[in-house]
C-alpha atoms as a PDB file:
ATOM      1  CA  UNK A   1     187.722  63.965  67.006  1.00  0.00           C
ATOM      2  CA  UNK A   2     185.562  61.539  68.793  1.00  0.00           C
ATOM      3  CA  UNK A   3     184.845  57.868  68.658  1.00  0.00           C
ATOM      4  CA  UNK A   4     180.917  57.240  69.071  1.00  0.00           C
ATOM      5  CA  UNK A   5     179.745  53.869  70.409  1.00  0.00           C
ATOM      6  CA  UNK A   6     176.280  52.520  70.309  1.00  0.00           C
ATOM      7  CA  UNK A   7     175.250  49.482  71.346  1.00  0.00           C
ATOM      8  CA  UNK A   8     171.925  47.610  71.304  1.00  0.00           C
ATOM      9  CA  UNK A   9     170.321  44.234  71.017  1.00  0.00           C
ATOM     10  CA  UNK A  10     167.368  45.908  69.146  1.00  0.00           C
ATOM     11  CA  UNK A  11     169.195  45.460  65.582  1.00  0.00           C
ATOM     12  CA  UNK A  12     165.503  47.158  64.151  1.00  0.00           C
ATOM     13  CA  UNK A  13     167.112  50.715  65.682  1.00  0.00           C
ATOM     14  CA  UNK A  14     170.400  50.093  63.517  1.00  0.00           C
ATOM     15  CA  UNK A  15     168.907  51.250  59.520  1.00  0.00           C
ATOM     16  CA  UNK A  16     166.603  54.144  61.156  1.00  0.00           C
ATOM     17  CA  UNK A  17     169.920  55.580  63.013  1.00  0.00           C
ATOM     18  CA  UNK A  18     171.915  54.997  59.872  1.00  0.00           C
ATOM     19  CA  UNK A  19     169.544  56.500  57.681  1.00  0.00           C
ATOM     20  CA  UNK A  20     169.159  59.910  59.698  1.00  0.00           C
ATOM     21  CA  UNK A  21     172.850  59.479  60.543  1.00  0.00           C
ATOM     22  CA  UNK A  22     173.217  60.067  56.491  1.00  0.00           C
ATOM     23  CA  UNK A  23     170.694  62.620  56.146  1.00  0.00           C
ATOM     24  CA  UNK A  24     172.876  64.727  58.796  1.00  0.00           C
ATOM     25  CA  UNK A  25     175.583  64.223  56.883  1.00  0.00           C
ATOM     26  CA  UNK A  26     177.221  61.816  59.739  1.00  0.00           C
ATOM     27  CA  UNK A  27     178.296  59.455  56.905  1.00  0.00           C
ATOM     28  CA  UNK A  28     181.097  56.905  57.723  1.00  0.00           C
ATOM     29  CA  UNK A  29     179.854  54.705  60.505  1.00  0.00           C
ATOM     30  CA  UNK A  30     180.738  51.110  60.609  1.00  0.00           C
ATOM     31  CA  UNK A  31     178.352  48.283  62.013  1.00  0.00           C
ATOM     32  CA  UNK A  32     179.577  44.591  63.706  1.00  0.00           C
ATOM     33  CA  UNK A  33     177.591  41.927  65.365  1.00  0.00           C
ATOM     34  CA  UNK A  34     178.533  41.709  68.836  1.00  0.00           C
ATOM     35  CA  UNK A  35     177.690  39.855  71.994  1.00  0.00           C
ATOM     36  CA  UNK A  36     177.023  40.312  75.326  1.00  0.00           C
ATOM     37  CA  UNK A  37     179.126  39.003  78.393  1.00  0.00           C
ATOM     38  CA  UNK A  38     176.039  36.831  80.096  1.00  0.00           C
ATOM     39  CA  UNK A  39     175.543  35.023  76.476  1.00  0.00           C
ATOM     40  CA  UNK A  40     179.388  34.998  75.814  1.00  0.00           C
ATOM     41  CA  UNK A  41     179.406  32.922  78.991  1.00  0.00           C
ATOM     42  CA  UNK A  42     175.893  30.831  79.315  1.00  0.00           C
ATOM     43  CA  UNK A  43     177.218  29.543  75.797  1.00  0.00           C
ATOM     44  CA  UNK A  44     180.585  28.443  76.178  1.00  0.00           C
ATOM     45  CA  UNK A  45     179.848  27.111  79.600  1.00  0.00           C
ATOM     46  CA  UNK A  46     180.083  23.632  80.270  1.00  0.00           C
ATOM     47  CA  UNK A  47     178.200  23.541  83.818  1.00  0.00           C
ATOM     48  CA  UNK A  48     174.824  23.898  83.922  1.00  0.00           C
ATOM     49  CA  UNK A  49     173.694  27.166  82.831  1.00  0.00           C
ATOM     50  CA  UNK A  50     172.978  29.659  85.941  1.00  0.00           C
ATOM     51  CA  UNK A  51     169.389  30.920  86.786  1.00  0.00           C
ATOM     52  CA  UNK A  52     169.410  34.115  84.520  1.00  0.00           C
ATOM     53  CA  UNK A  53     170.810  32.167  81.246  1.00  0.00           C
ATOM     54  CA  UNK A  54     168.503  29.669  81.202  1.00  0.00           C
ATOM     55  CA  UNK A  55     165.236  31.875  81.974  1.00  0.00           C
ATOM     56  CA  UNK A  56     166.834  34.226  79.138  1.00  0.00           C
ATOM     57  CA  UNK A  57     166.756  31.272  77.251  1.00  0.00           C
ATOM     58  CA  UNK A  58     163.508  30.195  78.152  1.00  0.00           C
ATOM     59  CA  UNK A  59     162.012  33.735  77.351  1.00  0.00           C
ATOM     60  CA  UNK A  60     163.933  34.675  74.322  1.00  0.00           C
ATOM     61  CA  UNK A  61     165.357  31.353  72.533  1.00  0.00           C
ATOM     62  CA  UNK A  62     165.647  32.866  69.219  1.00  0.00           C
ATOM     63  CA  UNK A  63     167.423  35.941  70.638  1.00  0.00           C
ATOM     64  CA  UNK A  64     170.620  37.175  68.127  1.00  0.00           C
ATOM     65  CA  UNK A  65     173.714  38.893  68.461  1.00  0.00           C
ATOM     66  CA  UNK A  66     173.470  42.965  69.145  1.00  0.00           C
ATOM     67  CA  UNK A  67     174.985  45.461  67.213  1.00  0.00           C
ATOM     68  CA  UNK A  68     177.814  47.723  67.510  1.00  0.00           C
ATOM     69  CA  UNK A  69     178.002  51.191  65.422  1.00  0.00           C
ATOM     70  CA  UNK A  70     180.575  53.113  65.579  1.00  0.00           C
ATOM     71  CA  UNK A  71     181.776  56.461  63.882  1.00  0.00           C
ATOM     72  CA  UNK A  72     184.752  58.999  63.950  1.00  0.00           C
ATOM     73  CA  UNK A  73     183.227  61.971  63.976  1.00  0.00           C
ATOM     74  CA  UNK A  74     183.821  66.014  65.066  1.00  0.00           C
ATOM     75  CA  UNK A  75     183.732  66.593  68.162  1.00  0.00           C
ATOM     76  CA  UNK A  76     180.956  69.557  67.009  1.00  0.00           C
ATOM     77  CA  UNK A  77     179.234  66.173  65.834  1.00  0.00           C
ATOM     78  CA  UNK A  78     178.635  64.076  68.407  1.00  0.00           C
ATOM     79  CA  UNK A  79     176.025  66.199  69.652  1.00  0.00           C
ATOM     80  CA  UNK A  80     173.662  65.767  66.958  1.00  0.00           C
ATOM     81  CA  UNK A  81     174.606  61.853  66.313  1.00  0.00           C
ATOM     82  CA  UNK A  82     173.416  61.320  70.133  1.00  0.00           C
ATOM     83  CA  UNK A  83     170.510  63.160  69.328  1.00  0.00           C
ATOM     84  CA  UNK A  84     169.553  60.907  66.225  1.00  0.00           C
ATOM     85  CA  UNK A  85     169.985  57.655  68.741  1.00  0.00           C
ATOM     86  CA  UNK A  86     167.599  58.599  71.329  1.00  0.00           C
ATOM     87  CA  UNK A  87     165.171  59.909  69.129  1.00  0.00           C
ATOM     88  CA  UNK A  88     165.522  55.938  67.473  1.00  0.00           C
ATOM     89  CA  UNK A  89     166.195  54.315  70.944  1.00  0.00           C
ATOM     90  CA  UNK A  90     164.866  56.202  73.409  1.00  0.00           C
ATOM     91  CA  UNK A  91     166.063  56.608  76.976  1.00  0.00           C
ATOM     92  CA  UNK A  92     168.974  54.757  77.236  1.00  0.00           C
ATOM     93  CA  UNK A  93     168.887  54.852  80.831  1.00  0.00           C
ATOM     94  CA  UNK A  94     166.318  52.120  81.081  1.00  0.00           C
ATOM     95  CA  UNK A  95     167.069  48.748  80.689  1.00  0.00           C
ATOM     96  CA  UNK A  96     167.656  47.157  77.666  1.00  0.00           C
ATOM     97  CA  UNK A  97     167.828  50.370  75.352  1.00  0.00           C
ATOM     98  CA  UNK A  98     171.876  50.600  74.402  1.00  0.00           C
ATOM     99  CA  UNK A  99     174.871  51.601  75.734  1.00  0.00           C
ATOM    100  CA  UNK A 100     175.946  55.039  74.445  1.00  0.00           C
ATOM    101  CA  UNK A 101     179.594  56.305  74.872  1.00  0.00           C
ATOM    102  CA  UNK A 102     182.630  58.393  73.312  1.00  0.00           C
ATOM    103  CA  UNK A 103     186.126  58.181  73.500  1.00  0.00           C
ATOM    104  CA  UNK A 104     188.718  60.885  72.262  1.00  0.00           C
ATOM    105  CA  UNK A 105     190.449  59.959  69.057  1.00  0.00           C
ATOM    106  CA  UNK A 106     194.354  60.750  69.162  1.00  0.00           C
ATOM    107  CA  UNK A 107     194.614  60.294  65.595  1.00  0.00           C
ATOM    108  CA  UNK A 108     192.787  59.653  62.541  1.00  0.00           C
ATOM    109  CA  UNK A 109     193.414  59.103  58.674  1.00  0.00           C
ATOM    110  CA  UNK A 110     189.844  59.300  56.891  1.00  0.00           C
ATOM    111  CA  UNK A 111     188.634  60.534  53.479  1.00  0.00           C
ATOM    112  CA  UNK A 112     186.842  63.211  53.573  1.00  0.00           C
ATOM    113  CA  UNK A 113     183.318  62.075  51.607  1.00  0.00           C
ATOM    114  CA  UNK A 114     182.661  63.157  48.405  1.00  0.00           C
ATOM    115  CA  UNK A 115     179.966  66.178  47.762  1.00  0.00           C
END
């Protein structure tokens, strides 16, 4: 079993990833807000914020948290999951598409869905 990751900043990718996620039958991903390290920091600083926070802040003041999905899924799975996001996302390895990663799961209690 794997752990998939996605990350992204675009929260409009999360319900068309979901959605096809489903339609593969890739059920039982989970979704959180998260937040990135340079607006982690540029908002709990006290000092003046640097260059790059306030020009982000300049250029994007309305800007939210990202999201996070992640699902334990088959290893036979991942495949097609990773599929789903780039067809959503596109090519991650430009900036500011996602992160993308797995991680082996050692164990894992989950119900199986219901047909």
């Amino acid at each position: 079993m794997k752990m998939l990751i996605y990350i992204t900043n675009n929260v409009n990718h999360v319900y068309p990833i979901l959605s096809s996620m489903m339609e593969q039958h890739l059920g039982g991903a989970s979704v959180v807000d998260c937040e990135g390290m340079l607006r982690t920091l540029s908002d709990a600083s006290s000092e003046p914020p640097s260059i790059f926070g306030s020009l982000r802040a300049y250029l994007n003041p309305t800007a939210s948290t990202g999201k996070m999905i992640f699902a334990a899924m088959k290893d036979e799975d991942v495949p097609k999951a990773v599929k789903i996001i780039h067809s959503v996302a596109g090519n991650l390895k430009e900036a500011n598409h996602g992160v993308l990663f797995s991680v082996p799961i050692d164990l894992c209690e989950i119900t199986e869905p219901r047909e």
